[in-house]
C-alpha atoms as a PDB file:
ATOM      1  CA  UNK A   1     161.519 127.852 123.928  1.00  0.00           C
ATOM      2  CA  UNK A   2     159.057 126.454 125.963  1.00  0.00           C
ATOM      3  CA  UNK A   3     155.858 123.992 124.765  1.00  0.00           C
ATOM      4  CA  UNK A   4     152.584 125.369 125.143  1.00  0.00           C
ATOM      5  CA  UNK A   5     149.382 123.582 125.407  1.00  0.00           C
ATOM      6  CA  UNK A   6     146.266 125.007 126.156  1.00  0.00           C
ATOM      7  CA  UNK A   7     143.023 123.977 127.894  1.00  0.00           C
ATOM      8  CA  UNK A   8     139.937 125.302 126.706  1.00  0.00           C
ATOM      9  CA  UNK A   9     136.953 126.757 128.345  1.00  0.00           C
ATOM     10  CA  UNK A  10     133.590 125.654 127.422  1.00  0.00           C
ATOM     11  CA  UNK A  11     129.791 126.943 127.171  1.00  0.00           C
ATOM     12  CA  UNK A  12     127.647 127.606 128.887  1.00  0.00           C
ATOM     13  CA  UNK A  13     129.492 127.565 131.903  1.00  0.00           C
ATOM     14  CA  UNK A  14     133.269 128.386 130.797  1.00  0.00           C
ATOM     15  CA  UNK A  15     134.028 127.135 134.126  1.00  0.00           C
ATOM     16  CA  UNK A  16     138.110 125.399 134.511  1.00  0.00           C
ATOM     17  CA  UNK A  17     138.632 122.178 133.712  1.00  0.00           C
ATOM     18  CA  UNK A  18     139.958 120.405 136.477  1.00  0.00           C
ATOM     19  CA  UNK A  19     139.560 117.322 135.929  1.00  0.00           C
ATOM     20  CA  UNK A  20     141.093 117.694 132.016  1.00  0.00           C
ATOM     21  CA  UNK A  21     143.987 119.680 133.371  1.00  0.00           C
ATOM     22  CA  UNK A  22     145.216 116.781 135.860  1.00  0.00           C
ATOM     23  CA  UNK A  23     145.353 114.717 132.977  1.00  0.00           C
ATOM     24  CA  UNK A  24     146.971 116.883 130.764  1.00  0.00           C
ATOM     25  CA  UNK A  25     149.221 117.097 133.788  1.00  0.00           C
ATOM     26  CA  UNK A  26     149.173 113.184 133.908  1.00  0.00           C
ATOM     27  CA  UNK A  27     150.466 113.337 130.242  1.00  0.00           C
ATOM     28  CA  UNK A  28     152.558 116.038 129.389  1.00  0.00           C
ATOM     29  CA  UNK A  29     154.549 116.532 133.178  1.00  0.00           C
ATOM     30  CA  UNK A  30     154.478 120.268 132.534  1.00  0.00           C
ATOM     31  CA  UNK A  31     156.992 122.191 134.565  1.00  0.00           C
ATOM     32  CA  UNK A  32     154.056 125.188 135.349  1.00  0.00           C
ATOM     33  CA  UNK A  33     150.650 125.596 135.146  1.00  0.00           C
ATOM     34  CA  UNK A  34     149.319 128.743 134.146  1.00  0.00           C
ATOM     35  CA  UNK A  35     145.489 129.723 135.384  1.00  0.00           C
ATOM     36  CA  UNK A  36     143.932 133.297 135.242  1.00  0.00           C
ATOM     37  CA  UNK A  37     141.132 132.745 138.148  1.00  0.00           C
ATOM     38  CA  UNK A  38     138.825 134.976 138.206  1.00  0.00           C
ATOM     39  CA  UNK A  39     139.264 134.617 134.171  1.00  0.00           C
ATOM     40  CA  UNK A  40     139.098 136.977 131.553  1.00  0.00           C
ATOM     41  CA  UNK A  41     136.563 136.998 129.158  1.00  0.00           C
ATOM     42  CA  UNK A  42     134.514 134.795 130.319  1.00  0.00           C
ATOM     43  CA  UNK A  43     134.063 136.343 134.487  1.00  0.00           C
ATOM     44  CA  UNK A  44     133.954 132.314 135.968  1.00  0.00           C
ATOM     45  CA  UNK A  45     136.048 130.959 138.553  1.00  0.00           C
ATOM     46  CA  UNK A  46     136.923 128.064 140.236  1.00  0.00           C
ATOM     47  CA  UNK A  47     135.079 126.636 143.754  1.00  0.00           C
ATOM     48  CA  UNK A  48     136.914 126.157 146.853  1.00  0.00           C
ATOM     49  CA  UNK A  49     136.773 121.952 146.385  1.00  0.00           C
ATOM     50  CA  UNK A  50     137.987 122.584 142.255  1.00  0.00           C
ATOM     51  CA  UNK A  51     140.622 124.720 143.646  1.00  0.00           C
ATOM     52  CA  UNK A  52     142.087 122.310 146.513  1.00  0.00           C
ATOM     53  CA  UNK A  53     142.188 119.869 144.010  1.00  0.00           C
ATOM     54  CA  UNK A  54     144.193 121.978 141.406  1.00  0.00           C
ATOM     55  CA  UNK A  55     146.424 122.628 144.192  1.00  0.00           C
ATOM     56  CA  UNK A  56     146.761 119.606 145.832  1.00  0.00           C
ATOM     57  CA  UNK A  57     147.481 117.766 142.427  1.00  0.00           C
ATOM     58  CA  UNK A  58     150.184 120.253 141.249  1.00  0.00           C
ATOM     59  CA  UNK A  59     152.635 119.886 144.631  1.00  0.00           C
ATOM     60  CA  UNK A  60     152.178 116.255 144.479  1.00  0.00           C
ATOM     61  CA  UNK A  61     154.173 116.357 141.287  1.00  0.00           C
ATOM     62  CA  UNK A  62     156.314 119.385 142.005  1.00  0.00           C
ATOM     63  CA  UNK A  63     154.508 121.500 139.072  1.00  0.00           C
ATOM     64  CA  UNK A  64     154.438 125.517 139.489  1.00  0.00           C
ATOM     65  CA  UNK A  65     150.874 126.762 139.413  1.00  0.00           C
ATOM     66  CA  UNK A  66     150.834 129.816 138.555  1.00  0.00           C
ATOM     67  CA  UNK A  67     147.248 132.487 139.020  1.00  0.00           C
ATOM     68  CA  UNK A  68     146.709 135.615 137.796  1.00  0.00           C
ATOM     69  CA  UNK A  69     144.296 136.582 140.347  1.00  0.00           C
ATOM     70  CA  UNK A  70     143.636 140.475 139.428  1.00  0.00           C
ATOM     71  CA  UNK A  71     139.799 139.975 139.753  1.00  0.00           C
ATOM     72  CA  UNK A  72     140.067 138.136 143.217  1.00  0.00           C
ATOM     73  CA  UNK A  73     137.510 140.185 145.274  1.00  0.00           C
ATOM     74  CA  UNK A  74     134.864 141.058 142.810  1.00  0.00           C
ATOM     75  CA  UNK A  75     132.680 137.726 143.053  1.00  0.00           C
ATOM     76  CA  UNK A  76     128.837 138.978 142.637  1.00  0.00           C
ATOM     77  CA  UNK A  77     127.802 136.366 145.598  1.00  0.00           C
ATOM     78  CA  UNK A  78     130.087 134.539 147.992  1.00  0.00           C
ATOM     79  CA  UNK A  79     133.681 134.453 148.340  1.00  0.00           C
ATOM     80  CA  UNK A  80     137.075 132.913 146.331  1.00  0.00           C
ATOM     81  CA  UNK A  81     139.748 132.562 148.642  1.00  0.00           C
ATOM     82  CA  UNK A  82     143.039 132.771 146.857  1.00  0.00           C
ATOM     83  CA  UNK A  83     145.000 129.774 145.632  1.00  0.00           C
ATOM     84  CA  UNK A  84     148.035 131.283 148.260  1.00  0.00           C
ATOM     85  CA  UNK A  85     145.837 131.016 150.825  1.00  0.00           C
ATOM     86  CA  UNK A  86     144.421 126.914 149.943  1.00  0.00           C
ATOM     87  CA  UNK A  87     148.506 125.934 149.682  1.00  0.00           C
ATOM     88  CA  UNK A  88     150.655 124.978 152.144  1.00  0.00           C
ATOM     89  CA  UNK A  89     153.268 124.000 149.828  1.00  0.00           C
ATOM     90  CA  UNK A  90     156.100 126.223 147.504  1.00  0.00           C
ATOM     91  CA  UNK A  91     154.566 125.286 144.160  1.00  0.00           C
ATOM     92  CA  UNK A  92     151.392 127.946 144.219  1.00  0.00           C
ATOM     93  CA  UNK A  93     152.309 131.822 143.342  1.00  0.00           C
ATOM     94  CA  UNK A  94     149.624 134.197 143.025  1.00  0.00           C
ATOM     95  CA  UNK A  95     149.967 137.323 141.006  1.00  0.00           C
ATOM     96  CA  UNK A  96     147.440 140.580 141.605  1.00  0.00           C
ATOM     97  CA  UNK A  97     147.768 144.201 141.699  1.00  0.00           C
ATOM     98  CA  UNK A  98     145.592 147.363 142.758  1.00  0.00           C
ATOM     99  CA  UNK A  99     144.206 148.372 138.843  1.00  0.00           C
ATOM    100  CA  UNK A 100     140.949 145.975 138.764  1.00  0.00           C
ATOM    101  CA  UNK A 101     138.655 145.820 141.241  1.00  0.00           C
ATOM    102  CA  UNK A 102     140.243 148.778 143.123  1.00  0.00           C
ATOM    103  CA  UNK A 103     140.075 150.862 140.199  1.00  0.00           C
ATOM    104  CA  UNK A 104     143.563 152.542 140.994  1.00  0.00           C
ATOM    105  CA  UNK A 105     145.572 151.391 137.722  1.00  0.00           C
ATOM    106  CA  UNK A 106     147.796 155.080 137.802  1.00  0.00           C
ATOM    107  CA  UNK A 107     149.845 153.584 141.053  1.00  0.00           C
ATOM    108  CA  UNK A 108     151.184 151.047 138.987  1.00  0.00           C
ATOM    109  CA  UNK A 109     151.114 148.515 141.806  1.00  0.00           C
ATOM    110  CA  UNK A 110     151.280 144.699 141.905  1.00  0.00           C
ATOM    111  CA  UNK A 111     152.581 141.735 143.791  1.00  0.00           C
ATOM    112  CA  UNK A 112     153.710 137.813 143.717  1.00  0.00           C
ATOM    113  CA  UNK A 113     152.789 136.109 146.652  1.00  0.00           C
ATOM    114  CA  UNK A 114     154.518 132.835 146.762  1.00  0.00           C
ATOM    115  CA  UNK A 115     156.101 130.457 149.809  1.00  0.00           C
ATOM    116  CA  UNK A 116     158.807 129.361 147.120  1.00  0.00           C
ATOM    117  CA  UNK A 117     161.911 131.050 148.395  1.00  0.00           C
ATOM    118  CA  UNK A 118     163.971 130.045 145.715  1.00  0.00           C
ATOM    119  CA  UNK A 119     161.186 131.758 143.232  1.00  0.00           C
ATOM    120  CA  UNK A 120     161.241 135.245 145.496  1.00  0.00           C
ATOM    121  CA  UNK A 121     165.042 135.114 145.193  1.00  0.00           C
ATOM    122  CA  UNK A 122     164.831 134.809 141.154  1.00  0.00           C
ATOM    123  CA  UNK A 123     162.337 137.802 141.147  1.00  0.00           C
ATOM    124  CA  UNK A 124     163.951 140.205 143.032  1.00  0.00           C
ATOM    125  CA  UNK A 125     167.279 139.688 141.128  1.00  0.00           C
ATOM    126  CA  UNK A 126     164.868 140.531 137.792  1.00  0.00           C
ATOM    127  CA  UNK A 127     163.176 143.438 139.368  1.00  0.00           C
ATOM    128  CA  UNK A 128     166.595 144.921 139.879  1.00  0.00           C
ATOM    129  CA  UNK A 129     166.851 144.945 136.040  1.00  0.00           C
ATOM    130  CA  UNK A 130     163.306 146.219 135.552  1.00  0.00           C
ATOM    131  CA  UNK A 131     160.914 148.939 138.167  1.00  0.00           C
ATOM    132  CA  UNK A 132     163.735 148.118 140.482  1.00  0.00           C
ATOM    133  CA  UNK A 133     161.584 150.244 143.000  1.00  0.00           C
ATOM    134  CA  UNK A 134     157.967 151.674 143.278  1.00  0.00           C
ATOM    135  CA  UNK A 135     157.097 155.231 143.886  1.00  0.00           C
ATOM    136  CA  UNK A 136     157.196 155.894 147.151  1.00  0.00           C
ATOM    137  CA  UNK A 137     153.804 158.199 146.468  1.00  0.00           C
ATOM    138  CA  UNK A 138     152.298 154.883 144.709  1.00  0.00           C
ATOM    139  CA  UNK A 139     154.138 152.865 147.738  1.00  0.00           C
ATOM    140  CA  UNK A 140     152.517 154.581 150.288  1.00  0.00           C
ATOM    141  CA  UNK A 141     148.967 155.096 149.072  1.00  0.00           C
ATOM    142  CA  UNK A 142     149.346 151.578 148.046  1.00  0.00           C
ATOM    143  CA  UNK A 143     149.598 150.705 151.935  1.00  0.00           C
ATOM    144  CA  UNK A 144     146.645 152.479 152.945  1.00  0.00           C
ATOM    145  CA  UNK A 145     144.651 151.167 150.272  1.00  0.00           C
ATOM    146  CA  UNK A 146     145.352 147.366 151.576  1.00  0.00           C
ATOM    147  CA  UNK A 147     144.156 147.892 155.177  1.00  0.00           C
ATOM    148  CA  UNK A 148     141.543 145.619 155.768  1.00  0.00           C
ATOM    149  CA  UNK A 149     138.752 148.170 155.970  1.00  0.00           C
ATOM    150  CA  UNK A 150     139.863 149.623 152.651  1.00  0.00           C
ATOM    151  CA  UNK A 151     140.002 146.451 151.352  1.00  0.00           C
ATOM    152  CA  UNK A 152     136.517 145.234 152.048  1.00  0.00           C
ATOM    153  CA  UNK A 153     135.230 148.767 151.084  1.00  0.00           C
ATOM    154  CA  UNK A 154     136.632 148.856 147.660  1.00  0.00           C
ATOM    155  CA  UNK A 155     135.659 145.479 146.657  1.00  0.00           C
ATOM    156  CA  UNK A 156     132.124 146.015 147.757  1.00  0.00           C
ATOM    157  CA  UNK A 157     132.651 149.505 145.384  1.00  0.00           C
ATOM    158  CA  UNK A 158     133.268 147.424 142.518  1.00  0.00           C
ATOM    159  CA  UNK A 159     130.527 145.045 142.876  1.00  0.00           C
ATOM    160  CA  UNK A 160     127.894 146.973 143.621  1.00  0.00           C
ATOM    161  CA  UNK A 161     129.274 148.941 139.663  1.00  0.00           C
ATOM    162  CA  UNK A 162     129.074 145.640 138.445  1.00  0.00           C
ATOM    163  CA  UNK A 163     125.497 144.987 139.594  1.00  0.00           C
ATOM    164  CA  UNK A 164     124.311 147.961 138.615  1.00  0.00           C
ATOM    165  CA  UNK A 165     125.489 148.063 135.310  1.00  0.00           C
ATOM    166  CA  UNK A 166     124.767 144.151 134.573  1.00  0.00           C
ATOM    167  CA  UNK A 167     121.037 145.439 135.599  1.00  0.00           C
ATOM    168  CA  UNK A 168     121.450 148.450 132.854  1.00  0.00           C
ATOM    169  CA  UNK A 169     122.018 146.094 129.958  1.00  0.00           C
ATOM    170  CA  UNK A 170     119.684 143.556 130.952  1.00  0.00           C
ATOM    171  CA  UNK A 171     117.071 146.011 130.869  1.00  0.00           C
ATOM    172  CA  UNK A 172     118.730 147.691 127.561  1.00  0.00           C
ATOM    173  CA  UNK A 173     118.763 143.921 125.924  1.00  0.00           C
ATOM    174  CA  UNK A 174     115.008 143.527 126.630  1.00  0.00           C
ATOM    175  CA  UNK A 175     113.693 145.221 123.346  1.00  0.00           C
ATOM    176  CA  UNK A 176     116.804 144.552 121.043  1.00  0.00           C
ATOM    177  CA  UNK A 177     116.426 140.990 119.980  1.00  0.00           C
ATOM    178  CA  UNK A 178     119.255 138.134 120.044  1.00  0.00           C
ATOM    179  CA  UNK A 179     121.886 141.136 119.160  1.00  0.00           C
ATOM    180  CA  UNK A 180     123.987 139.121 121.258  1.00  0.00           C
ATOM    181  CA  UNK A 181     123.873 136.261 124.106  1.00  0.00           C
ATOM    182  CA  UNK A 182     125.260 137.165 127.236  1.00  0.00           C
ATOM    183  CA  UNK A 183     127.403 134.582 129.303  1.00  0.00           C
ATOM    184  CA  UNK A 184     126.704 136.528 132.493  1.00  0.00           C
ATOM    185  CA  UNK A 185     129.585 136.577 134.613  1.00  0.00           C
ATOM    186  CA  UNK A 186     130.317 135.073 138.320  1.00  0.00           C
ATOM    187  CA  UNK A 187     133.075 137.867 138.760  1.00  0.00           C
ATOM    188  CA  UNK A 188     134.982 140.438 136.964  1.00  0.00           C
ATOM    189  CA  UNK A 189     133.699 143.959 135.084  1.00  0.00           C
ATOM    190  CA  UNK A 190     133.113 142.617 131.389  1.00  0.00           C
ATOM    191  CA  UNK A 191     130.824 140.626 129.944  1.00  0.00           C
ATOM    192  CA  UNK A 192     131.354 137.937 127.551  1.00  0.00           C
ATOM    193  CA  UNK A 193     129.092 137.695 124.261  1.00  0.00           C
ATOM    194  CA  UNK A 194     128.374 135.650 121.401  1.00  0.00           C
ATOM    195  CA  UNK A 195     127.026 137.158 118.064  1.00  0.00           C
ATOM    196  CA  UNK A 196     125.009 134.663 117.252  1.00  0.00           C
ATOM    197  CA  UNK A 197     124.388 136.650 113.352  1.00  0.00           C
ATOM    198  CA  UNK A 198     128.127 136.848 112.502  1.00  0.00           C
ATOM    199  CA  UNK A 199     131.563 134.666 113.508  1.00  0.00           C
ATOM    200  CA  UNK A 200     133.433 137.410 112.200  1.00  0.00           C
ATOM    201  CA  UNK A 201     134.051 139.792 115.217  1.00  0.00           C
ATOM    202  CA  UNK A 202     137.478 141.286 114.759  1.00  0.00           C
ATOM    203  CA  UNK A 203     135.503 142.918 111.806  1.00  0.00           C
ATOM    204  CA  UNK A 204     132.763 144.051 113.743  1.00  0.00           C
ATOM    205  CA  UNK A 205     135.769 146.002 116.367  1.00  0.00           C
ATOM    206  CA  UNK A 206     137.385 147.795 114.023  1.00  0.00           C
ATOM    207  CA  UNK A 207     134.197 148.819 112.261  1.00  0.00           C
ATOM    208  CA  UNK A 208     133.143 149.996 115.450  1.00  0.00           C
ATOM    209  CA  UNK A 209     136.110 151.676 116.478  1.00  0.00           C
ATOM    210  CA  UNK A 210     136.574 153.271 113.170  1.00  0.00           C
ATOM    211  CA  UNK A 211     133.030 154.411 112.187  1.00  0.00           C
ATOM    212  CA  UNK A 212     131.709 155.041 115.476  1.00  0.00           C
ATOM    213  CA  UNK A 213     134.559 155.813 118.091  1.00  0.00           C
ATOM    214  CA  UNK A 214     133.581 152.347 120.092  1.00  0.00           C
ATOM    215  CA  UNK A 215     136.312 150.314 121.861  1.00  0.00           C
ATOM    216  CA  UNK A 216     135.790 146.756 122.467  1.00  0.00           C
ATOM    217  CA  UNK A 217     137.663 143.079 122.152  1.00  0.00           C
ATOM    218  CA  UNK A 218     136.706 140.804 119.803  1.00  0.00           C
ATOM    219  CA  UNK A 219     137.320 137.314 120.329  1.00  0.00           C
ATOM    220  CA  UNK A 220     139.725 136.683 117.863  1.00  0.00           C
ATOM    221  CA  UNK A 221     141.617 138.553 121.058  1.00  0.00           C
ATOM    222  CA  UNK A 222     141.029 134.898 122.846  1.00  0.00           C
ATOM    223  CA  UNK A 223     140.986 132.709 120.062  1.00  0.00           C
ATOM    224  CA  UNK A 224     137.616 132.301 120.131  1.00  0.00           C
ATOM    225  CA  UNK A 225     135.802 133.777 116.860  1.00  0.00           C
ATOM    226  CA  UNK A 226     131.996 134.862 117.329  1.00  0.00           C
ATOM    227  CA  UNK A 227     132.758 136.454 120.940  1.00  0.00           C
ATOM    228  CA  UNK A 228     132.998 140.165 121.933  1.00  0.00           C
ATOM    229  CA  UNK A 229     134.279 141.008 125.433  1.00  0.00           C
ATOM    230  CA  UNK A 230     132.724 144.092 126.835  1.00  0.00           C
ATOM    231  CA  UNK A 231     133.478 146.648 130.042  1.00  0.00           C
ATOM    232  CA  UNK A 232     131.071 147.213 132.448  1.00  0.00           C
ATOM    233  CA  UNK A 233     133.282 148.879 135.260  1.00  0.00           C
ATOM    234  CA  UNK A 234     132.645 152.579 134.829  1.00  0.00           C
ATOM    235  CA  UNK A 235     130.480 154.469 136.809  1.00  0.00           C
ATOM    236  CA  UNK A 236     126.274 153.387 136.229  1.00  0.00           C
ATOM    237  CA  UNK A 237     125.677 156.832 135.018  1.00  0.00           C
ATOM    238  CA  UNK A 238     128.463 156.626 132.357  1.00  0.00           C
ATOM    239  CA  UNK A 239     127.857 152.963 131.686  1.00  0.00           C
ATOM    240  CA  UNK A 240     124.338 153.582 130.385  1.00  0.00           C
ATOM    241  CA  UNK A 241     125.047 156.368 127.861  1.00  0.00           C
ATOM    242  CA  UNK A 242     127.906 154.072 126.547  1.00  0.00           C
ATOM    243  CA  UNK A 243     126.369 151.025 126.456  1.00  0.00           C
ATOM    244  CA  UNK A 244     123.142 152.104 124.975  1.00  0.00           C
ATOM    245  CA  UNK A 245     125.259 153.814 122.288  1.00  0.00           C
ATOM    246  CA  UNK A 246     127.481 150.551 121.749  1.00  0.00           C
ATOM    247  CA  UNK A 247     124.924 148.587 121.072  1.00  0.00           C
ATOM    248  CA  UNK A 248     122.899 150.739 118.997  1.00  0.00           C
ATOM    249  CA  UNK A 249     126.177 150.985 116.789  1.00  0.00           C
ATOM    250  CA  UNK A 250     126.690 146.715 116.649  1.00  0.00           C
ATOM    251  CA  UNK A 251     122.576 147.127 115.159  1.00  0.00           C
ATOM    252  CA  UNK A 252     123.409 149.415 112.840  1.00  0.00           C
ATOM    253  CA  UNK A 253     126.707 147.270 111.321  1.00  0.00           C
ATOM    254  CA  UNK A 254     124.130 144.539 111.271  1.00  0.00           C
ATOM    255  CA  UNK A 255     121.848 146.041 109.349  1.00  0.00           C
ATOM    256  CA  UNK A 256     123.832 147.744 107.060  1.00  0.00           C
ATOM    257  CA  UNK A 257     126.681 145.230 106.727  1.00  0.00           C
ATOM    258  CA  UNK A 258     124.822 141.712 107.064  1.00  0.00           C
ATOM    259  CA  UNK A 259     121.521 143.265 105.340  1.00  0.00           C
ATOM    260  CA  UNK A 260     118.776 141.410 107.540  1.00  0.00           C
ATOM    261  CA  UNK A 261     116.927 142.464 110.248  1.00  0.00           C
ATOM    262  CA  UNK A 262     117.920 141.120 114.218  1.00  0.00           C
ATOM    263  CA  UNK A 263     115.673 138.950 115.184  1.00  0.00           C
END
């Protein structure tokens, strides 16, 4: 099997590690590079100049770099181009679909995008063994959702959700105390939140989920104890009942779990 090692995202920021991951390049020669950009939890992503150099660094050694890029298009101010679109070279494949930030998960649609013919080959002979073929409903609706004007009109769709519900819980955090500490996000529909009363949030989920019907990750999820990842992609209307009702059911576990008051 293959050798893992990971890099690790840090607060406040959570932003990639460039400069780390060229020297764990430096040192361990890995034969791919892995990098979900937008990232999930923690909604950061890379700038153009940490990108290029990302890029740059992997085909100078020959090392796949490989992005799961299913939140490309839902940056709350300026723009990400995709890491396909900063390399010239075959070593960059980018991997997205249509069930994030166009909201259409039921067409079951996705792509690669890579310049490596030798990689294209090797997918297509193990997508004969898997979906073999898309819909052709799903196919079709699929190519009149990626016009350009579609494009550009979904993503703005999804980010002005995102604004709208961001401004929701910021006004539903004013009179609530440090319940938790929001790491607001750059892009993506969740938020990422510490607990700063309790490390011990895969506890807190399936309390939730089991005493009051609420769905949400826990960090353990990411290896990262203390942190819940929550939605914020429905509609505002929706989002506001939900959220107001999530967090009034984390208050009550804290009080009637950890015994002290939120403050």
């Amino acid at each position: 099997g293959a050798k893992v090692i990971y890099l690790w995202r840090e607060p406040p920021d959570w932003r990639f590690p460039v400069e780390k991951a060229i020297e764990l390049m430096e040192r361990y020669r890995p034969k791919a590079v892995f990098v979900t950009d937008p990232n999930n939890p923690t909604g950061s992503y890379m700038d153009a100049k940490e990108l290029k150099m990302l890029v740059e660094e992997a085909e100078r050694r020959g090392t796949l770099l490989i992005f799961d890029e299913v939140y490309w298009g839902s940056e709350r101010s300026g723009s990400r181009s995709s890491a396909i679109q900063v390399s010239d070279g075959e070593n960059t494949i980018s991997i997205s679909g249509l069930s994030k930030v166009y909201g259409l998960p039921g067409l079951r649609i996705g792509w690669i995008a890579t310049r490596c013919r030798k990689c294209i080959e090797k997918m297509l002979g193990l997508k004969d063994y898997t979906s073999i073929a898309p819909s052709i409903l799903s196919d079709y609706i699929a190519s009149k959702i990626l016009t350009q004007n579609n494009v550009d009109r979904l993503r703005r769709r999804a980010r002005w959700i995102v604004e709208k519900n961001i401004e929701i819980l910021k006004n539903e955090l004013t009179h609530r105390g440090n319940i938790i500490e929001v790491y607001w996000p750059s892009a993506g529909a969740f938020i990422w939140a510490k607990t700063p009363w309790t490390k011990h949030t895969l506890e807190l989920a399936y309390t939730l989920y089991e005493r009051y019907g609420v769905l949400i990750n826990p960090g353990e999820c990411f290896e990262i104890k203390g942190y819940l990842r929550i939605g914020i992609g429905q509609k505002p209307e929706v989002f506001g009942r939900n959220i107001r009702y999530t967090l009034n059911s984390i208050e009550e576990f804290q009080r009637k779990y950890y015994n002290r008051n939120i403050c």
